[in-house]
N, C-alpha and C. Protein backbone atom coordinates (compact mmCIF):
# COMPACT_ATOMS: atom_id res chain seq x y z
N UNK A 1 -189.37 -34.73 16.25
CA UNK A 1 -190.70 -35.02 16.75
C UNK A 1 -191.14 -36.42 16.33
N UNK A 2 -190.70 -36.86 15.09
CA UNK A 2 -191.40 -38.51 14.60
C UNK A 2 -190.70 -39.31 15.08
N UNK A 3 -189.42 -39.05 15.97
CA UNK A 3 -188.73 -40.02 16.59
C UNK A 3 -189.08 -40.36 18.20
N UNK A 4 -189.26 -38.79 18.38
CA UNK A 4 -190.16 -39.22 19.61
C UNK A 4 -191.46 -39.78 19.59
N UNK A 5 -192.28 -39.43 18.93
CA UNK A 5 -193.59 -39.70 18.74
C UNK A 5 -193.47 -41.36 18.54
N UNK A 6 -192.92 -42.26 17.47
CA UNK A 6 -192.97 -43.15 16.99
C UNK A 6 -192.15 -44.15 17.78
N UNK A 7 -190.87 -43.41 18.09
CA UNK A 7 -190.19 -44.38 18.82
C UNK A 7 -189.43 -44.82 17.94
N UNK A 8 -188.89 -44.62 16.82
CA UNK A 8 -188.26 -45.13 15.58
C UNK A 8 -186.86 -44.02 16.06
N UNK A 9 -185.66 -44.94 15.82
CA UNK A 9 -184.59 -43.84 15.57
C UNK A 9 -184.19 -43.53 14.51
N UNK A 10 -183.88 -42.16 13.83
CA UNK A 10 -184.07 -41.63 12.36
C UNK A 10 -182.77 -40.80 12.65
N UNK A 11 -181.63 -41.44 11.80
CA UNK A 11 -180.25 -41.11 12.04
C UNK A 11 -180.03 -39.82 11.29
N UNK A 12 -179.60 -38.95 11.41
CA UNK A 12 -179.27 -37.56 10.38
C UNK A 12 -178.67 -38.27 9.10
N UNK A 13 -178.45 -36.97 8.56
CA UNK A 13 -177.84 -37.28 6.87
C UNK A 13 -176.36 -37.46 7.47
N UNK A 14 -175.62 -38.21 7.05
CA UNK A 14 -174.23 -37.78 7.53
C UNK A 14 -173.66 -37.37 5.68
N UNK A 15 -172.80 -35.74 5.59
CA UNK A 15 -172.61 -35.39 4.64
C UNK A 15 -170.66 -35.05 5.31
N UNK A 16 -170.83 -35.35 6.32
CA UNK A 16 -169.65 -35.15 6.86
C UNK A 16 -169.05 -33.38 6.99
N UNK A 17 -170.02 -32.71 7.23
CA UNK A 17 -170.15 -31.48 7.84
C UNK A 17 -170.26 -30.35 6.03
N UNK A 18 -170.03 -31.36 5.07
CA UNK A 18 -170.13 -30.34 3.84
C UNK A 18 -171.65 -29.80 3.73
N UNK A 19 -171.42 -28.58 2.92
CA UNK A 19 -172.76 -28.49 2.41
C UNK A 19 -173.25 -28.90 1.78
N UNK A 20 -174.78 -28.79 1.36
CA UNK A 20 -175.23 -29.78 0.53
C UNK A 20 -174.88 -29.39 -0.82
N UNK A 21 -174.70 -28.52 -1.68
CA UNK A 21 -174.35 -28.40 -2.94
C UNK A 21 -173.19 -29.18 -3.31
N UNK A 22 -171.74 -28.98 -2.26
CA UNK A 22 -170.43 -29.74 -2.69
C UNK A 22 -170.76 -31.10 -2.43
N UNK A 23 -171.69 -31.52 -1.42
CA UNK A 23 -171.99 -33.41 -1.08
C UNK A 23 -172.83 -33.60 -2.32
N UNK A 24 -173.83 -32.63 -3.14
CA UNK A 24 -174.25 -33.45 -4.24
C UNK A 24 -173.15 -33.68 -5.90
N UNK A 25 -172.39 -32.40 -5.34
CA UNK A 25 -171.88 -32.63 -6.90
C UNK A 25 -170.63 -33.87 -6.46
N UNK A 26 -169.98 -33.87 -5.41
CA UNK A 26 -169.25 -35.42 -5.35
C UNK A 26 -170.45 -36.22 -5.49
N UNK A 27 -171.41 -36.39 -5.27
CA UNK A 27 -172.11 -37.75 -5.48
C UNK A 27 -172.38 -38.08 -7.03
N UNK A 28 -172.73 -36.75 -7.58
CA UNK A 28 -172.94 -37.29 -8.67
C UNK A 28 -171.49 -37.69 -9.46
N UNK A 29 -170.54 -36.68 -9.23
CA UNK A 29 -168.84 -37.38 -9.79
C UNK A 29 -168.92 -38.79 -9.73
N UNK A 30 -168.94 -39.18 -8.86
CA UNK A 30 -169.21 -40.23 -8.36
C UNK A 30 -169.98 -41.61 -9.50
N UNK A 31 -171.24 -41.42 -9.24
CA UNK A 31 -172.18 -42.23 -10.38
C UNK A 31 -171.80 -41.91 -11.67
N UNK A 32 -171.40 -40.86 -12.01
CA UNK A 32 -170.54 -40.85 -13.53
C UNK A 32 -169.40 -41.39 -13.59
N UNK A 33 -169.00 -41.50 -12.48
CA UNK A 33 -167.31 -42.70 -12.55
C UNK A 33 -168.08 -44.15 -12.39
N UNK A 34 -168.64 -44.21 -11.84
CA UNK A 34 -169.40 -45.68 -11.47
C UNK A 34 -170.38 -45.87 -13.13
N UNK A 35 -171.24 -45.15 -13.67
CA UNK A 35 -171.64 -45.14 -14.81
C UNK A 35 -170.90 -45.39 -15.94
N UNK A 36 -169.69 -44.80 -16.17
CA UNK A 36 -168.85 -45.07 -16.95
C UNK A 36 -167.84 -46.46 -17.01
N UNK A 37 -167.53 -46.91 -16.02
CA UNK A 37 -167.33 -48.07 -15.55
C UNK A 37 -168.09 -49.62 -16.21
N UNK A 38 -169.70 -49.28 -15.69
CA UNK A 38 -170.14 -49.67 -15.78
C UNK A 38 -170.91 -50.01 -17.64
N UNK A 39 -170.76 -49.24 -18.34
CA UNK A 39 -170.75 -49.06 -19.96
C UNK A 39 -172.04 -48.41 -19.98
N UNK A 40 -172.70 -48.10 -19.39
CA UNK A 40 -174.19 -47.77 -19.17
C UNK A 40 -174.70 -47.06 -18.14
N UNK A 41 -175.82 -46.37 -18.08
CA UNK A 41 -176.35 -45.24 -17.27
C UNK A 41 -176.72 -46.13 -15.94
N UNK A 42 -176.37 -45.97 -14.63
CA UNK A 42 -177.26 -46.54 -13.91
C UNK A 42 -178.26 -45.78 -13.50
N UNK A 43 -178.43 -44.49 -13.63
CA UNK A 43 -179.72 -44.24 -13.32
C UNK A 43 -180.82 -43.72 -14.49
N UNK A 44 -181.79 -42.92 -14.27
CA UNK A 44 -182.80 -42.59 -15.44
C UNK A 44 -183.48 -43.47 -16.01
N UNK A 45 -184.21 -43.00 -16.97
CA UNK A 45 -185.26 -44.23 -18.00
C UNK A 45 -184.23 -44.70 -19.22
N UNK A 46 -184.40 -45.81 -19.11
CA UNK A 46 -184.10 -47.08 -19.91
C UNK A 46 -184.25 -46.37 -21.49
N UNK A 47 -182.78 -46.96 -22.49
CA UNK A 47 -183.32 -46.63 -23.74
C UNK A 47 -184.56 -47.10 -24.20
N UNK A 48 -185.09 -46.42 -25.34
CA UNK A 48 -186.42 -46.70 -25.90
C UNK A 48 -187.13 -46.68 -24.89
N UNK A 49 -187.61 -45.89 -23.99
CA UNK A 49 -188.57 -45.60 -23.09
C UNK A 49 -189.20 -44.72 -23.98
N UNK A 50 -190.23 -44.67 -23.95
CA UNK A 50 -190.91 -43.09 -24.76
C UNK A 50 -191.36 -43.46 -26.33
N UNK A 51 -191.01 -44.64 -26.60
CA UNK A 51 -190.71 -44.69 -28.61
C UNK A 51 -192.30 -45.14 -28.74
N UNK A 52 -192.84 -45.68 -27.39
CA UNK A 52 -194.92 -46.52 -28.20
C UNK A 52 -195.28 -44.98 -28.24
N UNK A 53 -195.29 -43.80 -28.13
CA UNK A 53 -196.13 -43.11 -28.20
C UNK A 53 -196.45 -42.67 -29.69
N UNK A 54 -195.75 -42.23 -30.62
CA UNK A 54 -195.84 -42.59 -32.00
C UNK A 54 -196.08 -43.61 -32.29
N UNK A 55 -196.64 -44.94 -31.96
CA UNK A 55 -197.11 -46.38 -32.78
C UNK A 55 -198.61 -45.78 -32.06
N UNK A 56 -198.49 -45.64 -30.62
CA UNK A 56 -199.96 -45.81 -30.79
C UNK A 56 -200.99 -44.52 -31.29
N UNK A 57 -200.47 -43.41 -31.19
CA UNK A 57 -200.84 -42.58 -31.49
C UNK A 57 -201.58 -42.54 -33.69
N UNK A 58 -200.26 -43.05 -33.80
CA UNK A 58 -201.05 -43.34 -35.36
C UNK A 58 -201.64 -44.40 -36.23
N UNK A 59 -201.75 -45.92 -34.33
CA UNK A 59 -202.77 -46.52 -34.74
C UNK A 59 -203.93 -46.27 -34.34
N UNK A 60 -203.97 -45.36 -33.44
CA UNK A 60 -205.53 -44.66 -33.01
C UNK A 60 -205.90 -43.79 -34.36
N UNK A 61 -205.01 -43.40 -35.10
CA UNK A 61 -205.73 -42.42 -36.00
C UNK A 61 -206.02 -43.27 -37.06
N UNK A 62 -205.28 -44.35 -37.42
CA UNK A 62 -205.97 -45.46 -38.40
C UNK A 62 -207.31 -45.95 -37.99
N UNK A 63 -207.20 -46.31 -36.67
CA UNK A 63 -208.69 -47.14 -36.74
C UNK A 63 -209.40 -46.36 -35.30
N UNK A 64 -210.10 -45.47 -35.71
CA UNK A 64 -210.46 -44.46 -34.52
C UNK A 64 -212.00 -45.24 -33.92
N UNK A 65 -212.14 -46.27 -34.27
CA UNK A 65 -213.06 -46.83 -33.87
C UNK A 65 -212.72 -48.06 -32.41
N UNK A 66 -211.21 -47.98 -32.12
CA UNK A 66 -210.91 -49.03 -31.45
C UNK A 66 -210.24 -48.04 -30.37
N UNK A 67 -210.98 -49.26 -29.13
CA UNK A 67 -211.01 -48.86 -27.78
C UNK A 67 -209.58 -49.37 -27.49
N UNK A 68 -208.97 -48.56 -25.71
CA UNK A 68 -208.11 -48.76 -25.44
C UNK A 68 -207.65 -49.94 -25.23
N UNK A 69 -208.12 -51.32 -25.33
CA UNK A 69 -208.15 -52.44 -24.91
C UNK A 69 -207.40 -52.99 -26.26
N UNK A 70 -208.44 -52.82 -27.57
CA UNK A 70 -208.13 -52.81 -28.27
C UNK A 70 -206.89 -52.70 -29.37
N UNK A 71 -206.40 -50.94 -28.75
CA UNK A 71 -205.25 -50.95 -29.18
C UNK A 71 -203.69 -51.56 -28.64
N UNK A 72 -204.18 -51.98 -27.38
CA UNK A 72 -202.97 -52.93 -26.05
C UNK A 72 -202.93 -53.88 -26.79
N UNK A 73 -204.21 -54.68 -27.00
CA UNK A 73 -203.61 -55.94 -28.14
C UNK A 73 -203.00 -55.86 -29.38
N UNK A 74 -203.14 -55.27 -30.07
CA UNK A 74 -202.71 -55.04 -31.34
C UNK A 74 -201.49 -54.84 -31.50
N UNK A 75 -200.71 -53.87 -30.44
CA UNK A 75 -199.68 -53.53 -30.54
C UNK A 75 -198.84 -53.83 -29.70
N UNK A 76 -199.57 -54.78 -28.60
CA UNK A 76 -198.46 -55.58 -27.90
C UNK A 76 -197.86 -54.65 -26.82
N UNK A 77 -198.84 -53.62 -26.50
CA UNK A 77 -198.06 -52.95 -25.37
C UNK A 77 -199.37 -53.19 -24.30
N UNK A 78 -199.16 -52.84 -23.09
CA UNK A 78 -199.86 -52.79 -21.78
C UNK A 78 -201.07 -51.30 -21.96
N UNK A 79 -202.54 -51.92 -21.49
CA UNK A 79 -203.38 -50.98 -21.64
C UNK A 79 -202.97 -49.48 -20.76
N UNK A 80 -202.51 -49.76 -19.63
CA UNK A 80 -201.77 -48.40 -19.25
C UNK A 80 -200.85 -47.58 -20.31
N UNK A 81 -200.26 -48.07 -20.74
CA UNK A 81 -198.82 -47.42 -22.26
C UNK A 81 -200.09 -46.51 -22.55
N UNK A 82 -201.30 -47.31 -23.17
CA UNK A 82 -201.96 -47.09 -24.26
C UNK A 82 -202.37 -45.53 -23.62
N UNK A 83 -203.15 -45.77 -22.64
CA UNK A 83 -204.41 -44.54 -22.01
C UNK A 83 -203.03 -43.34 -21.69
N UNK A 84 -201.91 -44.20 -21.36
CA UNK A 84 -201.21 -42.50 -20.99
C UNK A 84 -200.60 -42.13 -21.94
N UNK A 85 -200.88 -42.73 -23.28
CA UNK A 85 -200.42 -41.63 -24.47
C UNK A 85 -201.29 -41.14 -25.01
N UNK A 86 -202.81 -41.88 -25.35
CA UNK A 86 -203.75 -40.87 -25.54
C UNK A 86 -204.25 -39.50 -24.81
N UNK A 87 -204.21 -39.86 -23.38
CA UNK A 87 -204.88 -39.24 -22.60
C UNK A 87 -204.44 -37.13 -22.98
N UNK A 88 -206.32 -36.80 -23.47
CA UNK A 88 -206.04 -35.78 -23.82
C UNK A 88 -205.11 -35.56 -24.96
N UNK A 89 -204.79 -36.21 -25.73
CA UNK A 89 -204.37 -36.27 -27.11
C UNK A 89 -205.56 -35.92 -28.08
N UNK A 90 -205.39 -34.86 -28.95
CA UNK A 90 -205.97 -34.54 -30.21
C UNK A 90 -205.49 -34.60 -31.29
N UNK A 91 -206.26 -35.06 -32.07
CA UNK A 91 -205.53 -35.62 -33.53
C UNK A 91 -206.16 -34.80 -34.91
N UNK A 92 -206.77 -33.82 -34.21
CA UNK A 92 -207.27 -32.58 -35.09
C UNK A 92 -207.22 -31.95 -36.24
N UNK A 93 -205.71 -32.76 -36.62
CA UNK A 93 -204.96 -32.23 -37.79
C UNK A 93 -204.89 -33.48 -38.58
N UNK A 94 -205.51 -34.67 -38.29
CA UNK A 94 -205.29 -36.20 -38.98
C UNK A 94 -206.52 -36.68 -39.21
N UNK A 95 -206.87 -35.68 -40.33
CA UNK A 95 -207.98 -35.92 -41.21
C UNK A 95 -209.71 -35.74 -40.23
N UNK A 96 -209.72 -35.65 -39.36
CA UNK A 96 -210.61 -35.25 -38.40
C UNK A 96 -211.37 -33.81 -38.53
N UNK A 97 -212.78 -33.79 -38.49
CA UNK A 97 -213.44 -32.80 -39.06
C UNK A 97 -213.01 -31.42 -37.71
N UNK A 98 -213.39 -30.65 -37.94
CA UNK A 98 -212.47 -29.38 -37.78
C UNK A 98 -213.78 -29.94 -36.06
N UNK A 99 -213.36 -29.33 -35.04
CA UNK A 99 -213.29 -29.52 -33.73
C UNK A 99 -213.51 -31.28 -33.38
N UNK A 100 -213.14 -31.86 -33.40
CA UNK A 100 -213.47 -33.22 -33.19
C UNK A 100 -211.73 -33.52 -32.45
N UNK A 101 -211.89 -34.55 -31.65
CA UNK A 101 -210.50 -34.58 -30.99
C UNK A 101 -210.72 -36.26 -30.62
N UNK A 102 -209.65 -37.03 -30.48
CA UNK A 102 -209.45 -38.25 -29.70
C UNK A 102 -209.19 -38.07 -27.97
N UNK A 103 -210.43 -38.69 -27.62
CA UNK A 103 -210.13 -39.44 -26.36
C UNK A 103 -210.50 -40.50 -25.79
N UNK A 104 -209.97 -40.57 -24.55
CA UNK A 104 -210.67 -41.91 -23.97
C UNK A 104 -210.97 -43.37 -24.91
N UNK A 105 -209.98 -43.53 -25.90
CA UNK A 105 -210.71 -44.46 -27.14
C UNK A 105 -211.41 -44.12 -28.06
N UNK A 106 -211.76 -43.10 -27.94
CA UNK A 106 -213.05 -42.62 -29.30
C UNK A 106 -212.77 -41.25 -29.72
N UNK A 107 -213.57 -41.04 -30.81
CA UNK A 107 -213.58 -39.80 -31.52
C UNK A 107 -214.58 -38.94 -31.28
N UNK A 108 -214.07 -37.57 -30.39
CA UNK A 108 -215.52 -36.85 -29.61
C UNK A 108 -215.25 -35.46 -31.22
N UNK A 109 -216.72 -35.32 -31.06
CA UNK A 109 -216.65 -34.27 -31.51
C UNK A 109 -218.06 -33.06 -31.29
N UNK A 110 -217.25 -31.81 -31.60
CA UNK A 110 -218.12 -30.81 -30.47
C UNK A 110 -219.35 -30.61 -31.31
N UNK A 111 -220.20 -31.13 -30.81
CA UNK A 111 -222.08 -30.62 -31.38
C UNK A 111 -222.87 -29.74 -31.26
N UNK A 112 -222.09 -28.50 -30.77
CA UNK A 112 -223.17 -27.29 -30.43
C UNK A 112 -223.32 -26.70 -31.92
N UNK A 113 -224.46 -26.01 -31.82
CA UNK A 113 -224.48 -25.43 -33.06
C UNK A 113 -223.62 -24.19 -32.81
N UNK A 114 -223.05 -23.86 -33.97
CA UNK A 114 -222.46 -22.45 -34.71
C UNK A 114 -223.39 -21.39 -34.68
N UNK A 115 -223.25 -20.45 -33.90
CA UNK A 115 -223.95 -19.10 -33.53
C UNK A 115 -224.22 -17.95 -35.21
N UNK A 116 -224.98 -17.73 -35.18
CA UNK A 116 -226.11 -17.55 -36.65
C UNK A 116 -226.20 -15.83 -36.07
N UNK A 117 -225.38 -15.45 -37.06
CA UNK A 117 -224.99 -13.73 -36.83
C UNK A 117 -226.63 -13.22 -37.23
N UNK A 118 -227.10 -12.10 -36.81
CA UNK A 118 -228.19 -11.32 -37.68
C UNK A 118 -227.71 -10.47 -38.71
N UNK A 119 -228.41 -10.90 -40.00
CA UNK A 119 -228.16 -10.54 -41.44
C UNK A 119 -227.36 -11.32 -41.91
N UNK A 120 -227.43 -12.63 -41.69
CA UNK A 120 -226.72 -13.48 -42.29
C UNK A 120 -228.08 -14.90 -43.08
């Protein structure tokens, strides 16, 4: 239908009549011979992908007063790194008074009062 509609010609898969389970596992044979070859993964995330989340995470708990901007400079990573390792991160257990949590840059913490039993 999007070929008619569009006018675009949209060539099939050619798998050469296999199914798709045996055309994926030759493909991947394949990139593991080409990977190996090559001394290195060509596909996936890059080593040390993943390692700022422990730097920034326990420079937010050092200085819980500093915004996401803040911590991008300091540590030399990109304000995006920063917000998608906090984001929704609680640090609850790092000296932080019992419901209080990190977000968004700051230190929220919950202000309702504590419900006051009768006969207490």
């Amino acid at each position: 239908d999007l070929e008619r509609i569009s006018g675009i010609a949209i060539p099939k898969n050619k798998r050469n009549y296999r199914k798709q389970a045996l055309h994926l596992r030759m493909a991947r044979s394949n990139l593991e011979i080409l990977s190996e070859d090559a001394g290195h993964a060509l596909q996936g995330r890059p080593k040390g992908s993943g390692e700022k989340r422990e730097l920034i995470r326990s420079y937010a708990r050092e200085h819980p007063d500093a915004n996401h901007s803040d911590i991008a400079k300091a540590l030399g990573v990109s304000r995006s790194t920063v917000i998608k390792w906090l984001r929704g991160w609680r640090c609850d257990t790092d000296g932080l008074p019992d419901g209080a949590w990190y977000e968004d840059g700051h230190i929220h913490v919950d202000m309702t009062e504590p419900e006051i039993k009768a006969g207490e």
